[in-house]
N, C-alpha and C. Protein backbone atom coordinates (compact mmCIF):
# COMPACT_ATOMS: atom_id res chain seq x y z
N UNK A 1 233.97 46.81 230.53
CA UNK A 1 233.92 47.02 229.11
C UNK A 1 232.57 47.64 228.76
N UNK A 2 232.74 48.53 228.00
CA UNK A 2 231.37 49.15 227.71
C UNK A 2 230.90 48.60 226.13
N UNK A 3 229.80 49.32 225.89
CA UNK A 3 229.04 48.57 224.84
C UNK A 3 229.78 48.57 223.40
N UNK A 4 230.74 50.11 223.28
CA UNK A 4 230.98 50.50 221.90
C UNK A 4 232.49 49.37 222.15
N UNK A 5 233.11 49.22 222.87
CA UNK A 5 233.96 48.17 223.24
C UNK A 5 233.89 46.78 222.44
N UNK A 6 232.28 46.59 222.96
CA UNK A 6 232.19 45.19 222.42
C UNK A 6 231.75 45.20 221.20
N UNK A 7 231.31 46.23 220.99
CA UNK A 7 230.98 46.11 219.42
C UNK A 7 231.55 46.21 218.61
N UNK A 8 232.99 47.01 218.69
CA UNK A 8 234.12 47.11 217.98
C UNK A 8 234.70 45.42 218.40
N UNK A 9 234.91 45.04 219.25
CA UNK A 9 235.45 43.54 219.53
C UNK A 9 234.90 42.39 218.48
N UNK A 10 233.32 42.42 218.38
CA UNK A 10 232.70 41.70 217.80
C UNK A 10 232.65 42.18 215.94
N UNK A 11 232.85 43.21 215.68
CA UNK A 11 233.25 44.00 214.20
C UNK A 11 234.72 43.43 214.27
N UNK A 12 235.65 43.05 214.86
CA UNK A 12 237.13 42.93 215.17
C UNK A 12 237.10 41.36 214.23
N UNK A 13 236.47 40.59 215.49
CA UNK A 13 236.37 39.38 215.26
C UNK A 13 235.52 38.63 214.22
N UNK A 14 234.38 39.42 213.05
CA UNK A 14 233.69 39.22 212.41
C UNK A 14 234.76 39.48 210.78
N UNK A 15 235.45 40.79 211.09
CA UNK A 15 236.79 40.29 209.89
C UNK A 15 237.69 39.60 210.20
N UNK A 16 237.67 39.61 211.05
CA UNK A 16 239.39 38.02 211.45
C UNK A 16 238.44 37.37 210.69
N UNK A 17 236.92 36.57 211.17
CA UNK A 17 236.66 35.47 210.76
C UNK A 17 236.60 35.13 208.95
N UNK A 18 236.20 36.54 208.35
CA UNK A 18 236.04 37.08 207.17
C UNK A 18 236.74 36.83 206.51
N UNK A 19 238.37 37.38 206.81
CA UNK A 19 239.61 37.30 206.59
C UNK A 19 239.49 35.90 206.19
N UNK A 20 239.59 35.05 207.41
CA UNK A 20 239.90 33.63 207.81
C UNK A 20 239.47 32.65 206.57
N UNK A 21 238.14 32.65 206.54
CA UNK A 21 236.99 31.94 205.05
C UNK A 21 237.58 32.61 204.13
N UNK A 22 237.80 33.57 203.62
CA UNK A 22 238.38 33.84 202.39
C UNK A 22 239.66 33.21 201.96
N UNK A 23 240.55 33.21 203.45
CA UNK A 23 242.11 31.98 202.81
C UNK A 23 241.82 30.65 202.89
N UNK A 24 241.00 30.26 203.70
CA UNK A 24 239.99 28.93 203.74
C UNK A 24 239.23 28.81 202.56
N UNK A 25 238.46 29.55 201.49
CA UNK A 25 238.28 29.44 200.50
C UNK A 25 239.26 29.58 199.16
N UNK A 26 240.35 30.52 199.23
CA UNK A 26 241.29 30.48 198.29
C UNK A 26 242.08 29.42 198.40
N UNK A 27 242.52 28.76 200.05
CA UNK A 27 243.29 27.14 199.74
C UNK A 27 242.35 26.56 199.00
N UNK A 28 241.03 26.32 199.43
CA UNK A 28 240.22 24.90 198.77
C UNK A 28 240.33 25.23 197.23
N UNK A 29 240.30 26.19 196.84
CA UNK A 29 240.20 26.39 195.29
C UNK A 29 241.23 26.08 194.99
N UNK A 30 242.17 26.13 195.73
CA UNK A 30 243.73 25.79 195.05
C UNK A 30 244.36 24.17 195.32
N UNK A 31 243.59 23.95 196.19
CA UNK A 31 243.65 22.12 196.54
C UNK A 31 242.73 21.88 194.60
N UNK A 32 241.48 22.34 194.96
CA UNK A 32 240.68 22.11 194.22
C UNK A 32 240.98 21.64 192.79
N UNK A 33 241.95 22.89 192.11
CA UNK A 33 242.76 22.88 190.86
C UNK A 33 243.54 21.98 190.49
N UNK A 34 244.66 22.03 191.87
CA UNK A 34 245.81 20.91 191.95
C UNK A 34 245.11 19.78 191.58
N UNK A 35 243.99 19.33 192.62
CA UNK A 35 243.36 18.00 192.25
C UNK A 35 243.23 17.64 190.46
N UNK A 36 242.68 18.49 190.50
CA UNK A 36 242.08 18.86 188.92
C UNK A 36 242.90 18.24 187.80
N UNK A 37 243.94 18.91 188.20
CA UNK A 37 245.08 18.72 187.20
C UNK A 37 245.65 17.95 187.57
N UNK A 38 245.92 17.01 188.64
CA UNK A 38 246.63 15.56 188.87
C UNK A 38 245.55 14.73 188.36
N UNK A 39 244.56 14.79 188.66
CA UNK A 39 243.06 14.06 188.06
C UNK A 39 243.46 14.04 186.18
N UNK A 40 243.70 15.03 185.97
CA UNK A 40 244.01 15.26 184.51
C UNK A 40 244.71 14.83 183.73
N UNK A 41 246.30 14.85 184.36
CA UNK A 41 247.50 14.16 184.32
C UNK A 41 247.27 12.43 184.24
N UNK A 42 246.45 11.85 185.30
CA UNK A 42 246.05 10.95 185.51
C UNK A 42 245.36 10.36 184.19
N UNK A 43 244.61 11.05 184.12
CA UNK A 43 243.34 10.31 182.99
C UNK A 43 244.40 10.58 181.44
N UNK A 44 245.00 11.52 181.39
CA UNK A 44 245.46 11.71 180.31
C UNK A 44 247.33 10.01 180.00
N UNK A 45 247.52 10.01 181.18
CA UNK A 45 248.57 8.90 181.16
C UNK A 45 247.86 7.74 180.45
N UNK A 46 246.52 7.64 181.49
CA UNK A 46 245.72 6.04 181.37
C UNK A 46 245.24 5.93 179.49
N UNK A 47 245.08 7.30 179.19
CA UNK A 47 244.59 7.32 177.85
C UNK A 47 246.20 7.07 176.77
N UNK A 48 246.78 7.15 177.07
CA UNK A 48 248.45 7.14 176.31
C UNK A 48 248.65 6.23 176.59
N UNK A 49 248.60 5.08 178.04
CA UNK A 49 248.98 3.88 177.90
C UNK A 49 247.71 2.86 177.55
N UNK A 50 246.96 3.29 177.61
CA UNK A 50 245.30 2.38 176.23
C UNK A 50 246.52 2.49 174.71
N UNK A 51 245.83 3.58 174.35
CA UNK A 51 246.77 4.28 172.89
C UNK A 51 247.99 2.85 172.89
N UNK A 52 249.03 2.76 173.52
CA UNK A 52 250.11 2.24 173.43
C UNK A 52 249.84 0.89 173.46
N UNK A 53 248.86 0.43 174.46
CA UNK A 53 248.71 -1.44 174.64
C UNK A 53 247.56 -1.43 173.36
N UNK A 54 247.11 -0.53 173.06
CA UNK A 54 246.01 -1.07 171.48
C UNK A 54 247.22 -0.90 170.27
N UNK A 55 248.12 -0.05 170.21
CA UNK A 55 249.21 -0.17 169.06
C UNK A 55 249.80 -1.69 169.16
N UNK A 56 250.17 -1.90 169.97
CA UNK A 56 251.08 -3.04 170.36
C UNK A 56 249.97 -4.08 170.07
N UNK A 57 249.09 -4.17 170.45
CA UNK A 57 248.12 -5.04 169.88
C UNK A 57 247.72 -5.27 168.57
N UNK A 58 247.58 -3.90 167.91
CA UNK A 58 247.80 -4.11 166.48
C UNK A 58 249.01 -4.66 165.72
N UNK A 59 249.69 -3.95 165.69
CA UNK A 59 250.63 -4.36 165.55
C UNK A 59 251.05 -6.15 165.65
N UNK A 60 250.61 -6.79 166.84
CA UNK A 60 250.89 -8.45 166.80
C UNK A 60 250.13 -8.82 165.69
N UNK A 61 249.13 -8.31 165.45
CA UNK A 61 247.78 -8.93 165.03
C UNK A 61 248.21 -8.72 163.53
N UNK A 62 249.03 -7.76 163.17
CA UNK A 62 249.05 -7.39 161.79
C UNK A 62 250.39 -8.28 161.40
N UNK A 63 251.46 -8.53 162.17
CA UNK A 63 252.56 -9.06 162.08
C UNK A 63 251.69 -10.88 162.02
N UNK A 64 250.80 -11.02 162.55
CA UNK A 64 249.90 -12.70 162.58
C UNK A 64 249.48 -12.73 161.11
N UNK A 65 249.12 -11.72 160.73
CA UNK A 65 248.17 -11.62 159.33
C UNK A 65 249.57 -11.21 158.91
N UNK A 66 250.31 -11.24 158.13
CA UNK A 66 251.24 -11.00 157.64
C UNK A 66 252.17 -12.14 157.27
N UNK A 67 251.94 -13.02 158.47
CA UNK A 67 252.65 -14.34 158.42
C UNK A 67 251.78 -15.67 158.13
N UNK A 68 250.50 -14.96 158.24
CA UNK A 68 249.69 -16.14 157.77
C UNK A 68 249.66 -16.03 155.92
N UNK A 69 249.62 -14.68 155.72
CA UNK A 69 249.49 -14.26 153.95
C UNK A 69 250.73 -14.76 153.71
N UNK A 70 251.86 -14.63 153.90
CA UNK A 70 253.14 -14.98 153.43
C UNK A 70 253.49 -16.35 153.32
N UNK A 71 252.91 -17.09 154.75
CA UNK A 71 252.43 -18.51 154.68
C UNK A 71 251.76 -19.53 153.27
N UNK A 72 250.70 -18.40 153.07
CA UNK A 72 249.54 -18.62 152.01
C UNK A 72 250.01 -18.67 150.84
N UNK A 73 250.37 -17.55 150.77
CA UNK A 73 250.97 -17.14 149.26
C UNK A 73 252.18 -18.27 148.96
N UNK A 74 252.86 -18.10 149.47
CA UNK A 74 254.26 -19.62 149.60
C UNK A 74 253.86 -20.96 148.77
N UNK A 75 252.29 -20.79 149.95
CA UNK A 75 251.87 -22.44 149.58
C UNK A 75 250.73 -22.63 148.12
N UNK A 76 250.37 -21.16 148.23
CA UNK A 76 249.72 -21.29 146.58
C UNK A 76 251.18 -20.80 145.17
N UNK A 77 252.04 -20.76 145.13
CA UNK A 77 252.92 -20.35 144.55
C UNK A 77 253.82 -21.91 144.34
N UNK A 78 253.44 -22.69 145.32
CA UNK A 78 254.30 -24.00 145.35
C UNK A 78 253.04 -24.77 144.73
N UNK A 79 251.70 -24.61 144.73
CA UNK A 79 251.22 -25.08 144.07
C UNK A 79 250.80 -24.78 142.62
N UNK A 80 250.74 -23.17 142.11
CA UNK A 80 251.18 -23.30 140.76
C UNK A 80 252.08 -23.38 140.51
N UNK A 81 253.20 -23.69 140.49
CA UNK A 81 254.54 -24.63 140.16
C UNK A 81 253.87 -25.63 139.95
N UNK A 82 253.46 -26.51 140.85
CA UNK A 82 253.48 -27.89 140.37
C UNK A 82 252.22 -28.19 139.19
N UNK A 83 252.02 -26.80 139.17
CA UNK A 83 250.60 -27.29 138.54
C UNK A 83 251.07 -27.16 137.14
N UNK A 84 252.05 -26.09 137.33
CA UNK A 84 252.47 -25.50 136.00
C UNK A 84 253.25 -27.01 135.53
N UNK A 85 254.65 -27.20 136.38
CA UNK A 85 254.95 -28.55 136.31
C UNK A 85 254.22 -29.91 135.34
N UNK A 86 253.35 -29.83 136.30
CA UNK A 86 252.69 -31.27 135.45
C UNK A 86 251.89 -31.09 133.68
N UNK A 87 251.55 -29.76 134.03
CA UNK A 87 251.07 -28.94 132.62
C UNK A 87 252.04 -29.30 131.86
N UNK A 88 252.99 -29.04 131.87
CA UNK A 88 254.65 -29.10 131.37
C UNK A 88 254.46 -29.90 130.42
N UNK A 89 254.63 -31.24 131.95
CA UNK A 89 255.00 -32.39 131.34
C UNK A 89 254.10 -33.25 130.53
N UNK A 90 252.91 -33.31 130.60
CA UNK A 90 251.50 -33.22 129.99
C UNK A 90 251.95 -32.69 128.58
N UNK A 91 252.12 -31.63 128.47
CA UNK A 91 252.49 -31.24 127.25
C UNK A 91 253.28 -32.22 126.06
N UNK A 92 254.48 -31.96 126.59
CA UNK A 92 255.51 -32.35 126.12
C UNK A 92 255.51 -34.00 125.78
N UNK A 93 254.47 -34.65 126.59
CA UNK A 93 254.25 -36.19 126.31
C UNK A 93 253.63 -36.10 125.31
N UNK A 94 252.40 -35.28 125.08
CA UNK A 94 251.39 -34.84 123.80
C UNK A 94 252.31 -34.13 122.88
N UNK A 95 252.81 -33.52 123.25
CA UNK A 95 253.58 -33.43 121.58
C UNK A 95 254.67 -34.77 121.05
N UNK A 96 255.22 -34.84 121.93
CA UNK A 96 256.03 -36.76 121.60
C UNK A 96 255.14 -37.65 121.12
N UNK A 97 253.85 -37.82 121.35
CA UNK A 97 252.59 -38.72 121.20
C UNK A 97 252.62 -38.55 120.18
N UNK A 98 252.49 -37.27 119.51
CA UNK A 98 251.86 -36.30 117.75
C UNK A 98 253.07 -36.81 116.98
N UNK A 99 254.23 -36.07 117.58
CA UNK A 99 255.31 -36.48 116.68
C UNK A 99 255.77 -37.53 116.65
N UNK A 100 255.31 -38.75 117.52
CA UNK A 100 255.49 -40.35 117.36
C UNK A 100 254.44 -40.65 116.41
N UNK A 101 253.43 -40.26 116.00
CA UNK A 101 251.82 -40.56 115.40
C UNK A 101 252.54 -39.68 113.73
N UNK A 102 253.07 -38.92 114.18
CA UNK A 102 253.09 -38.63 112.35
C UNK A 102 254.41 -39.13 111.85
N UNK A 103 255.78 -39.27 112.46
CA UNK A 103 256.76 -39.92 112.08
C UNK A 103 257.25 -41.06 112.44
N UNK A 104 256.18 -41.53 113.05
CA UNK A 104 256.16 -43.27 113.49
C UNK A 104 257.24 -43.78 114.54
N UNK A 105 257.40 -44.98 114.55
CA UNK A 105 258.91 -45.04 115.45
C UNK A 105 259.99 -46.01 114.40
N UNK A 106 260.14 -44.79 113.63
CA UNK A 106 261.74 -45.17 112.96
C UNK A 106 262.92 -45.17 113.53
């Protein structure tokens, strides 16, 4: 083999290798992406199911407060009744009292 031989051999084998790193670099970029975007996919699920277990969380929490006000309200509503109630009847003894006091008990 003579010299221009090997030098064309070694120019031969310097673009194979050339060649070679460039599809060795266009896979990794394309692993690279894929990753990327499963990475993406990923983070974007974990953020939709947060989103979903904090709704659902609200949600109990508002349905708790909801049943505690309804609770509340019930029990202050049963107590002006009775309050009103005894007002009532309070009354109505004081006016029987007046109208026993001015027309006596004939």
């Amino acid at each position: 083999m003579n010299t221009i031989d090997e030098v064309r051999n070694i120019e031969k084998r310097a673009e194979e290798l050339e060649i070679s790193f460039k599809q060795k670099i266009s896979e990794m970029e394309k692993n690279a992406d894929s990753k990327v975007r499963e990475m993406k996919q990923d983070i974007d699920k974990d953020i939709n199911d947060y989103h979903e277990e904090q709704l659902e969380s609200n949600r109990k929490k508002l349905i708790g407060i909801k049943e505690k006000l309804d609770q509340e309200t019930t029990q202050e509503i049963d107590s002006i009744k009775k309050q009103y109630k005894s007002s009532k009847d309070k009354l109505v003894n004081i006016v029987i009292e007046e109208v026993m006091k001015q027309y006596g008990n004939s």
